[in-house]
PDB file of N, CA and C in Angstrom:
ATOM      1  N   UNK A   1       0.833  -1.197   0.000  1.00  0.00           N
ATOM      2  CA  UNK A   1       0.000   0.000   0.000  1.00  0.00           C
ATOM      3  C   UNK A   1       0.868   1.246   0.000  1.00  0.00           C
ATOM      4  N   UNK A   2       0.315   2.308  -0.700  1.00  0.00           N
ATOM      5  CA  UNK A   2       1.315   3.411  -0.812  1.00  0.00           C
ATOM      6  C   UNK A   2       0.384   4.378   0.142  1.00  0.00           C
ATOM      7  N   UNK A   3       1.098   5.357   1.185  1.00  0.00           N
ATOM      8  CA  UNK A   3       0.730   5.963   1.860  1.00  0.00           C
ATOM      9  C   UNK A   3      -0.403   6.997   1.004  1.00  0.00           C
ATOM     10  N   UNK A   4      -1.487   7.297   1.793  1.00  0.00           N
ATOM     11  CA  UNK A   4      -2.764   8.046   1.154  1.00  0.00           C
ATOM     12  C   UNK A   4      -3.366   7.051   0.672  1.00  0.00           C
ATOM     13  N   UNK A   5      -3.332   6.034   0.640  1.00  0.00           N
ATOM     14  CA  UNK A   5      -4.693   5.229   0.118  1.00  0.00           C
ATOM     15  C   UNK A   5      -4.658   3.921   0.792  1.00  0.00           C
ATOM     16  N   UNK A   6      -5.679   3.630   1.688  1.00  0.00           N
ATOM     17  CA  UNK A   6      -5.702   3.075   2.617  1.00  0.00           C
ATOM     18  C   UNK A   6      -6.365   1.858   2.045  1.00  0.00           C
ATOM     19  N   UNK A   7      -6.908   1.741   1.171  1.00  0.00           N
ATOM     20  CA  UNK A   7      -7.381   0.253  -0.114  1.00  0.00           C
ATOM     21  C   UNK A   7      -6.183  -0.104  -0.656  1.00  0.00           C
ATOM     22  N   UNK A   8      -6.411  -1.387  -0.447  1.00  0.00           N
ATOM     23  CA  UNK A   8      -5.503  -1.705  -2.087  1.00  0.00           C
ATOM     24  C   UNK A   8      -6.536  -2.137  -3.098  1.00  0.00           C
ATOM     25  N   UNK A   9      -6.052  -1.809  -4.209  1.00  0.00           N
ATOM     26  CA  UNK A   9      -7.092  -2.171  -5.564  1.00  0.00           C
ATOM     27  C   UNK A   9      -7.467  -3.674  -5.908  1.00  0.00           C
ATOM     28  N   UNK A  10      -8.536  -3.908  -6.074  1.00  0.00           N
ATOM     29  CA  UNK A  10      -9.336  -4.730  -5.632  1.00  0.00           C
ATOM     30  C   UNK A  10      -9.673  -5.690  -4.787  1.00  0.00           C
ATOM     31  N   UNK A  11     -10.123  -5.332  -3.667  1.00  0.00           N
ATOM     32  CA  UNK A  11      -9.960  -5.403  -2.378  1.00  0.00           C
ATOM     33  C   UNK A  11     -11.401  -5.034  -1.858  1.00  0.00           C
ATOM     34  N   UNK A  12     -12.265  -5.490  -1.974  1.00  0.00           N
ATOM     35  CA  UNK A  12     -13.583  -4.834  -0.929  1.00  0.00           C
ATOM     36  C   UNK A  12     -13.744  -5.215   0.135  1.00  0.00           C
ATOM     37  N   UNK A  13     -14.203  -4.266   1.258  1.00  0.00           N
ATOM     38  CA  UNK A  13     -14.565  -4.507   2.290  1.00  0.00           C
ATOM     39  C   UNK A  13     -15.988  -3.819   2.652  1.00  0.00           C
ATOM     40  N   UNK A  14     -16.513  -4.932   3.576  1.00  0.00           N
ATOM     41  CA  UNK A  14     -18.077  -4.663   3.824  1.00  0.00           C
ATOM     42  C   UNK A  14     -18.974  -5.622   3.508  1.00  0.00           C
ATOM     43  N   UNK A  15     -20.249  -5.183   3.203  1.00  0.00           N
ATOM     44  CA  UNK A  15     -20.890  -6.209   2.176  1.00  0.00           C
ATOM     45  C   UNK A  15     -21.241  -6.606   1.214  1.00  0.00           C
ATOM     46  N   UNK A  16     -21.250  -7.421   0.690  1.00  0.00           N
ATOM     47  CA  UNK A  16     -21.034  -7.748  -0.598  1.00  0.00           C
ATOM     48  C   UNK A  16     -21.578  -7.308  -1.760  1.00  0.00           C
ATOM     49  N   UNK A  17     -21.341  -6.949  -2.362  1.00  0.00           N
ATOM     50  CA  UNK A  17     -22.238  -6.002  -3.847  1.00  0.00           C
ATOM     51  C   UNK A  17     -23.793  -6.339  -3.847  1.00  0.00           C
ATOM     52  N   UNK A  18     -24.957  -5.696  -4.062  1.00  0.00           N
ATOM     53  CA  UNK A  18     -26.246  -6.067  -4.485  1.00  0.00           C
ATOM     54  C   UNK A  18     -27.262  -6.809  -3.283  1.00  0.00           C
ATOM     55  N   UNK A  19     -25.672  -7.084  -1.548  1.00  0.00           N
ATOM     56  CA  UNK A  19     -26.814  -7.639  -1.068  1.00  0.00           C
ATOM     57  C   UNK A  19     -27.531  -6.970  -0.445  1.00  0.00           C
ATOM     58  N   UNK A  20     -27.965  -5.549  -0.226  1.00  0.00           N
ATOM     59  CA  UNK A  20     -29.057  -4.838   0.135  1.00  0.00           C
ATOM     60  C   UNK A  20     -29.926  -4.809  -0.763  1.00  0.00           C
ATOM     61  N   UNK A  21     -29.943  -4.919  -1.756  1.00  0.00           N
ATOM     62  CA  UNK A  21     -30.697  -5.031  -2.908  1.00  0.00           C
ATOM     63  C   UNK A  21     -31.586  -6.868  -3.115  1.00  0.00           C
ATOM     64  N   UNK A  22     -30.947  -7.522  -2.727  1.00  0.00           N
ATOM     65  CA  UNK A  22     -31.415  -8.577  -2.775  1.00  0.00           C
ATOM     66  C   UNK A  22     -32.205  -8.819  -1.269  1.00  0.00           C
ATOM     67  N   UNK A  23     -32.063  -8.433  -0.422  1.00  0.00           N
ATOM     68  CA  UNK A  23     -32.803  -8.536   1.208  1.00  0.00           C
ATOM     69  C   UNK A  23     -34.219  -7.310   1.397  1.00  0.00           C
ATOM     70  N   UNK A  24     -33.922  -6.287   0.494  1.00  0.00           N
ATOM     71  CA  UNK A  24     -35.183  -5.354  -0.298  1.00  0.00           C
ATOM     72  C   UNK A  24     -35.934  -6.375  -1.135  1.00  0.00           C
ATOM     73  N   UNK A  25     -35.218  -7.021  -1.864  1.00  0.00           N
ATOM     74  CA  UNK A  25     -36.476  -7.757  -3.240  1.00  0.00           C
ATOM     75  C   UNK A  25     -36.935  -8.697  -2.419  1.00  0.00           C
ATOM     76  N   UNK A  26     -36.538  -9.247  -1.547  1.00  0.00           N
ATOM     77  CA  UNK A  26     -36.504 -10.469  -0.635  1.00  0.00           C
ATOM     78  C   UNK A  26     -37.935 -10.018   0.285  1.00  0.00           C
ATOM     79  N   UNK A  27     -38.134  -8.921   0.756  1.00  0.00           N
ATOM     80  CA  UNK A  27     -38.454  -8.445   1.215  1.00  0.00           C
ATOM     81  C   UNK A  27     -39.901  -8.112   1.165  1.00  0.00           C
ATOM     82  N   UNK A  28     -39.671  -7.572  -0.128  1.00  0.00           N
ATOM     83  CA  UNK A  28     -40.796  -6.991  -0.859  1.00  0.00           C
ATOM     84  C   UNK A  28     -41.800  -8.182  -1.240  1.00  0.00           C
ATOM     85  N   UNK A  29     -41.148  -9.077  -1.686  1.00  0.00           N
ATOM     86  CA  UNK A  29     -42.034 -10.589  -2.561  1.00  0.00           C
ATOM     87  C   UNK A  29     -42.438 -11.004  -1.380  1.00  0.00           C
ATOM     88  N   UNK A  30     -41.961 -11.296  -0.067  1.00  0.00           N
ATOM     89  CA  UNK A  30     -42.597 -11.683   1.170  1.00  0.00           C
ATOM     90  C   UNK A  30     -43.972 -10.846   1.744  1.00  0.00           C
ATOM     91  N   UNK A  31     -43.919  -9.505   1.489  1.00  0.00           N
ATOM     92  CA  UNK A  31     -45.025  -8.620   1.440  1.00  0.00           C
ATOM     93  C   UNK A  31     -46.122  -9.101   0.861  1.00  0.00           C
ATOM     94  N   UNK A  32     -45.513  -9.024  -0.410  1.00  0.00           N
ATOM     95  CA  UNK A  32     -46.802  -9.164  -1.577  1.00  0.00           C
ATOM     96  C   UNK A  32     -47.746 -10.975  -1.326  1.00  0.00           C
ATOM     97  N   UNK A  33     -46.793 -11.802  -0.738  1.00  0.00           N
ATOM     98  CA  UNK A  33     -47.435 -12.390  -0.496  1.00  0.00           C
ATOM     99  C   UNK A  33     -48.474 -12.571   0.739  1.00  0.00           C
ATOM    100  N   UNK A  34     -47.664 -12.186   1.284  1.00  0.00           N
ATOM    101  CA  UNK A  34     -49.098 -12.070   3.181  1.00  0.00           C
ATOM    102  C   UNK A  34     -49.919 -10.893   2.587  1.00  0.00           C
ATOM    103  N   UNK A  35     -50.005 -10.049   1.748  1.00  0.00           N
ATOM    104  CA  UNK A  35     -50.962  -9.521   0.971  1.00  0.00           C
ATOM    105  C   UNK A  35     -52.110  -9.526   0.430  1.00  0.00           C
ATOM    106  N   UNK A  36     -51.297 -11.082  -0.709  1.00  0.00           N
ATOM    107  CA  UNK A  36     -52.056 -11.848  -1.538  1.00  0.00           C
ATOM    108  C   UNK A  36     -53.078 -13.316  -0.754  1.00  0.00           C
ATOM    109  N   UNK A  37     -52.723 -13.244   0.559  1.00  0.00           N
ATOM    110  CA  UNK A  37     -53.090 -14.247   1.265  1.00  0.00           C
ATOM    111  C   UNK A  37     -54.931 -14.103   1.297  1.00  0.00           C
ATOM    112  N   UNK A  38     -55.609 -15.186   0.870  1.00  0.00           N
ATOM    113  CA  UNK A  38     -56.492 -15.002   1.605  1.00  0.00           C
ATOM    114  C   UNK A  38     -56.911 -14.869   2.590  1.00  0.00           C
ATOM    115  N   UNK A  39     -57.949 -14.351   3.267  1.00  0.00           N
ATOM    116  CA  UNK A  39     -58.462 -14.205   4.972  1.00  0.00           C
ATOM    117  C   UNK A  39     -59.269 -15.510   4.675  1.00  0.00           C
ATOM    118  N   UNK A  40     -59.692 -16.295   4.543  1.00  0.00           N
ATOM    119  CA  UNK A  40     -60.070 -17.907   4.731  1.00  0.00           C
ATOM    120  C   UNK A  40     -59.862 -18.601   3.702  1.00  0.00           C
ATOM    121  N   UNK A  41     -60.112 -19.647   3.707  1.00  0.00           N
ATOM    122  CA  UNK A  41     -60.644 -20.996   2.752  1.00  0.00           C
ATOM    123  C   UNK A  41     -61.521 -20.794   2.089  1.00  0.00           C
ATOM    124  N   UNK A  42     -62.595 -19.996   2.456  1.00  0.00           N
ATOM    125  CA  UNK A  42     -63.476 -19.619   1.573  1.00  0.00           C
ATOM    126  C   UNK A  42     -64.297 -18.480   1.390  1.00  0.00           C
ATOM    127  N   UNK A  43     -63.509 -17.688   1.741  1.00  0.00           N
ATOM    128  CA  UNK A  43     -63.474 -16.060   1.236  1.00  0.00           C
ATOM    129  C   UNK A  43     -62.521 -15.679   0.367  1.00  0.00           C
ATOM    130  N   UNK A  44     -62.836 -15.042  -0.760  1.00  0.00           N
ATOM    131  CA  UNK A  44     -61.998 -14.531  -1.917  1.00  0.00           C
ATOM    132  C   UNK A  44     -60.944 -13.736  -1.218  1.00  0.00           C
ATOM    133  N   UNK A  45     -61.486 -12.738  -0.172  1.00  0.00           N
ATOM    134  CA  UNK A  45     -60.989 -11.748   0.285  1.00  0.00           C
ATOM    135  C   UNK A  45     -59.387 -11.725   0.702  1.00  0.00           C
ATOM    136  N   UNK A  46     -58.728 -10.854   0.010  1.00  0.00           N
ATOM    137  CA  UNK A  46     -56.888 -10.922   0.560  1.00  0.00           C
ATOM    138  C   UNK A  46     -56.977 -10.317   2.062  1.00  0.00           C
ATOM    139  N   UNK A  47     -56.000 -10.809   2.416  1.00  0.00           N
ATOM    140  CA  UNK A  47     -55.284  -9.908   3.580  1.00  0.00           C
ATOM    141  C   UNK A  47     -54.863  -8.759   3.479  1.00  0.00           C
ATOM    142  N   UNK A  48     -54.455  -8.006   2.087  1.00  0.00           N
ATOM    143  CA  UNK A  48     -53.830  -6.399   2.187  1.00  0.00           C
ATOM    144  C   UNK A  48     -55.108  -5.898   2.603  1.00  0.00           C
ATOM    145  N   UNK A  49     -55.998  -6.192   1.430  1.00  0.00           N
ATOM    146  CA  UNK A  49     -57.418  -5.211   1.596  1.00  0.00           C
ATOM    147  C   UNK A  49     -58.144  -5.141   2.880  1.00  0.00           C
ATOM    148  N   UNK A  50     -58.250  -6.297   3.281  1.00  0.00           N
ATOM    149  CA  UNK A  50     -59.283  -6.573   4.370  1.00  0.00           C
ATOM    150  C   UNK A  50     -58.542  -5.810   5.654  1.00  0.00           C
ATOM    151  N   UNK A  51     -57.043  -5.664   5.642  1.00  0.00           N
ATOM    152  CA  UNK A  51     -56.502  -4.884   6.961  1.00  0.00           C
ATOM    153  C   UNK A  51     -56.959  -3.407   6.191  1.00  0.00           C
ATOM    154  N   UNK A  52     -56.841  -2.904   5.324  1.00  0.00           N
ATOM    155  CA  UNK A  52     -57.083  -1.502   5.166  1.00  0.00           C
ATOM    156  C   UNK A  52     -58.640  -1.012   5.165  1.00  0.00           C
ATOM    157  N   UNK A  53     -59.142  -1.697   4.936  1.00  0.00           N
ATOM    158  CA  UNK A  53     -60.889  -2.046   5.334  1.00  0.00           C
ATOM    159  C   UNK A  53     -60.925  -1.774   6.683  1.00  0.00           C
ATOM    160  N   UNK A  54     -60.596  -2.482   7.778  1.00  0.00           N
ATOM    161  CA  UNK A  54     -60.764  -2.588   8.922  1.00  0.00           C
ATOM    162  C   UNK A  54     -59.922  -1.375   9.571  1.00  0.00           C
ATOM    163  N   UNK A  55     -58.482  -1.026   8.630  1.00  0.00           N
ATOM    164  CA  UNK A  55     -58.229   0.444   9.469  1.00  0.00           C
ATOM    165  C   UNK A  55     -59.281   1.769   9.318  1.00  0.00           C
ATOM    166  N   UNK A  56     -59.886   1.345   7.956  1.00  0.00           N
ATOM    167  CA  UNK A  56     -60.588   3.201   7.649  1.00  0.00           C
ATOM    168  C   UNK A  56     -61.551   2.818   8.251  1.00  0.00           C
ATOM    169  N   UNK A  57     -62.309   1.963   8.774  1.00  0.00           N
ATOM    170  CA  UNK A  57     -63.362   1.987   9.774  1.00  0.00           C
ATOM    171  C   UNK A  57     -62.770   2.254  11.041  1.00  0.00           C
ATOM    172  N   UNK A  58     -61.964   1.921  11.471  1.00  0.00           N
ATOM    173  CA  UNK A  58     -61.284   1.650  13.012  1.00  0.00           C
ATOM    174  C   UNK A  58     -60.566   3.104  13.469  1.00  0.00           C
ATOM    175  N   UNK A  59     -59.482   3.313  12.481  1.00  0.00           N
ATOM    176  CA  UNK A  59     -58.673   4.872  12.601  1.00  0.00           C
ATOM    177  C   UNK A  59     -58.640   5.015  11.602  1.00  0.00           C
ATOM    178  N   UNK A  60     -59.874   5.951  11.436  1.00  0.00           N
ATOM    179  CA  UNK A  60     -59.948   6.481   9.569  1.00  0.00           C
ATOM    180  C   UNK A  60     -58.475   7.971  10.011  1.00  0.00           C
ATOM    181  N   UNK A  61     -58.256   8.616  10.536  1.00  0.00           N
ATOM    182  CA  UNK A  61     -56.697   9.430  10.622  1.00  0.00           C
ATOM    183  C   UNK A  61     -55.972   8.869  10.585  1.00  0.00           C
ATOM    184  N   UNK A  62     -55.194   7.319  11.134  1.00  0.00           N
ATOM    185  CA  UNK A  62     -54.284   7.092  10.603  1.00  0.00           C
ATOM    186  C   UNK A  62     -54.021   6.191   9.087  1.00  0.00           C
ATOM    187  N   UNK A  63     -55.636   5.737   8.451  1.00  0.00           N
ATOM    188  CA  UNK A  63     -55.830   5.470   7.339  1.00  0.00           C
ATOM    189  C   UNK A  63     -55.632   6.620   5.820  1.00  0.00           C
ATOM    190  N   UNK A  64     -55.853   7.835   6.788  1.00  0.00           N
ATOM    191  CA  UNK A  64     -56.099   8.949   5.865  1.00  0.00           C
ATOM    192  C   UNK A  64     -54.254   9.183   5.694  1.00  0.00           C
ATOM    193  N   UNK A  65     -53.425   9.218   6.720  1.00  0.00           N
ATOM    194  CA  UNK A  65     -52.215   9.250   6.885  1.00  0.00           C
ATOM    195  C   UNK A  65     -51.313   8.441   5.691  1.00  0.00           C
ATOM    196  N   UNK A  66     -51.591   7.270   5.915  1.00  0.00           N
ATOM    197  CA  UNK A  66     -51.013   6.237   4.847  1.00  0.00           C
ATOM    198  C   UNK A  66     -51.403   6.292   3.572  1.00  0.00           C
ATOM    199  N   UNK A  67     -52.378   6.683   2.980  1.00  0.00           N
ATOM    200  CA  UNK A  67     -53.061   7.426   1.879  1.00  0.00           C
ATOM    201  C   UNK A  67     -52.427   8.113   1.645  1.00  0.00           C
ATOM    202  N   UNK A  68     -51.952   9.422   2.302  1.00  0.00           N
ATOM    203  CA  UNK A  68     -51.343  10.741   1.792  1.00  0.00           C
ATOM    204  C   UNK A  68     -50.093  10.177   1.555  1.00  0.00           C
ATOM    205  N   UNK A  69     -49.233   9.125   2.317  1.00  0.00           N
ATOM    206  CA  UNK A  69     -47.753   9.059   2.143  1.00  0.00           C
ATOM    207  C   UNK A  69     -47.420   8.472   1.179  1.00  0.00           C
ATOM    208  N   UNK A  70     -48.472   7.872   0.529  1.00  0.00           N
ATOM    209  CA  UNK A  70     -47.848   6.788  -0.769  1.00  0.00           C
ATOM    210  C   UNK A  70     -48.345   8.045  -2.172  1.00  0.00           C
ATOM    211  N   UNK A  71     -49.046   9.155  -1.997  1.00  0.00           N
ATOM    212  CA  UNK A  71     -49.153   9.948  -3.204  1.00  0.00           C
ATOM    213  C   UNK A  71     -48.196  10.281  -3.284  1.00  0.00           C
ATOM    214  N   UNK A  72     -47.755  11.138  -4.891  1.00  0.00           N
ATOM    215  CA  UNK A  72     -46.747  11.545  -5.035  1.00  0.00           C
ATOM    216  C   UNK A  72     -46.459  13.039  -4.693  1.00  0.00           C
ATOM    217  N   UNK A  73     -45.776  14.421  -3.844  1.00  0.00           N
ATOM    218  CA  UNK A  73     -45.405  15.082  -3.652  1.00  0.00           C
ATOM    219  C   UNK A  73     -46.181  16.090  -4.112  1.00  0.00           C
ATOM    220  N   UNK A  74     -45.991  16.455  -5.410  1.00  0.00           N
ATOM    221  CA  UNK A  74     -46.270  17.408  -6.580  1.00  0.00           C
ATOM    222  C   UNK A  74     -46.816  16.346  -7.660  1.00  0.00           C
ATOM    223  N   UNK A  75     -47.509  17.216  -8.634  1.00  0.00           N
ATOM    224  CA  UNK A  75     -48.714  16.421  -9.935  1.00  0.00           C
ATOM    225  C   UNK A  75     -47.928  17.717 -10.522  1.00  0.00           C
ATOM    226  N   UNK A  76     -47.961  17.566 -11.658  1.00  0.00           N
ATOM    227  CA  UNK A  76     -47.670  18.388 -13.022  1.00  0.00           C
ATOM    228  C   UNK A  76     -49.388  18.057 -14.166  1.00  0.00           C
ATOM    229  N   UNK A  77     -49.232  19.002 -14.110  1.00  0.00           N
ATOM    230  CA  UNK A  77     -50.739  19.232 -14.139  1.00  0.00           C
ATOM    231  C   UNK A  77     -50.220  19.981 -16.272  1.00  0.00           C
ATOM    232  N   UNK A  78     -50.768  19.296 -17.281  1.00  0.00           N
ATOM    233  CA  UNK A  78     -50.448  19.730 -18.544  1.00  0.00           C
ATOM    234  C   UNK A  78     -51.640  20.391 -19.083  1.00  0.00           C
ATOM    235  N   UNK A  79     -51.777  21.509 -19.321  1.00  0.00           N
ATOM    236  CA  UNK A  79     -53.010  21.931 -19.780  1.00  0.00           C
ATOM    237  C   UNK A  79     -52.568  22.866 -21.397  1.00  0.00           C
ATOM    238  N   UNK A  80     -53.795  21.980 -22.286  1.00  0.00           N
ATOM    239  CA  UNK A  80     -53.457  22.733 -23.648  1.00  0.00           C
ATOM    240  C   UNK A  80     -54.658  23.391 -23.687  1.00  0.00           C
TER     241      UNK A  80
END
């Protein structure tokens, strides 16, 4: 190593390339499935919906909350 550079070239340290990226996708597909879950055997009904059902009846403010956070910021609005 030459003084001022405390790497040597190719050399990584930490974790390994992509695996935050893979423990996010990992992540996400585990979501979508307890999501996609039905609430019985014989109700169509998923699990995402039926919890957000039961929040806007239960705490429609913190339903209204989670609503606002997934819109986007600003709309660009195009008018001819």
């Amino acid at each position: 190593m030459m003084p001022g550079k405390p790497f040597e070239r190719g050399h990584r340290i930490g974790r390994p390339r992509g695996s935050r990226n893979r423990l996010a996708s990992q992540f996400l597909d585990d979501l979508i499935e307890i999501w996609n879950e039905p609430i019985s055997k014989d109700n169509p009904l998923r699990r995402g919906p039926a919890a957000l059902r039961i929040m806007s009846r239960d705490r429609p403010h913190e339903f209204a909350k989670i609503y606002a956070s997934v819109l986007p910021k600003e709309f660009l609005v195009d008018t001819i």
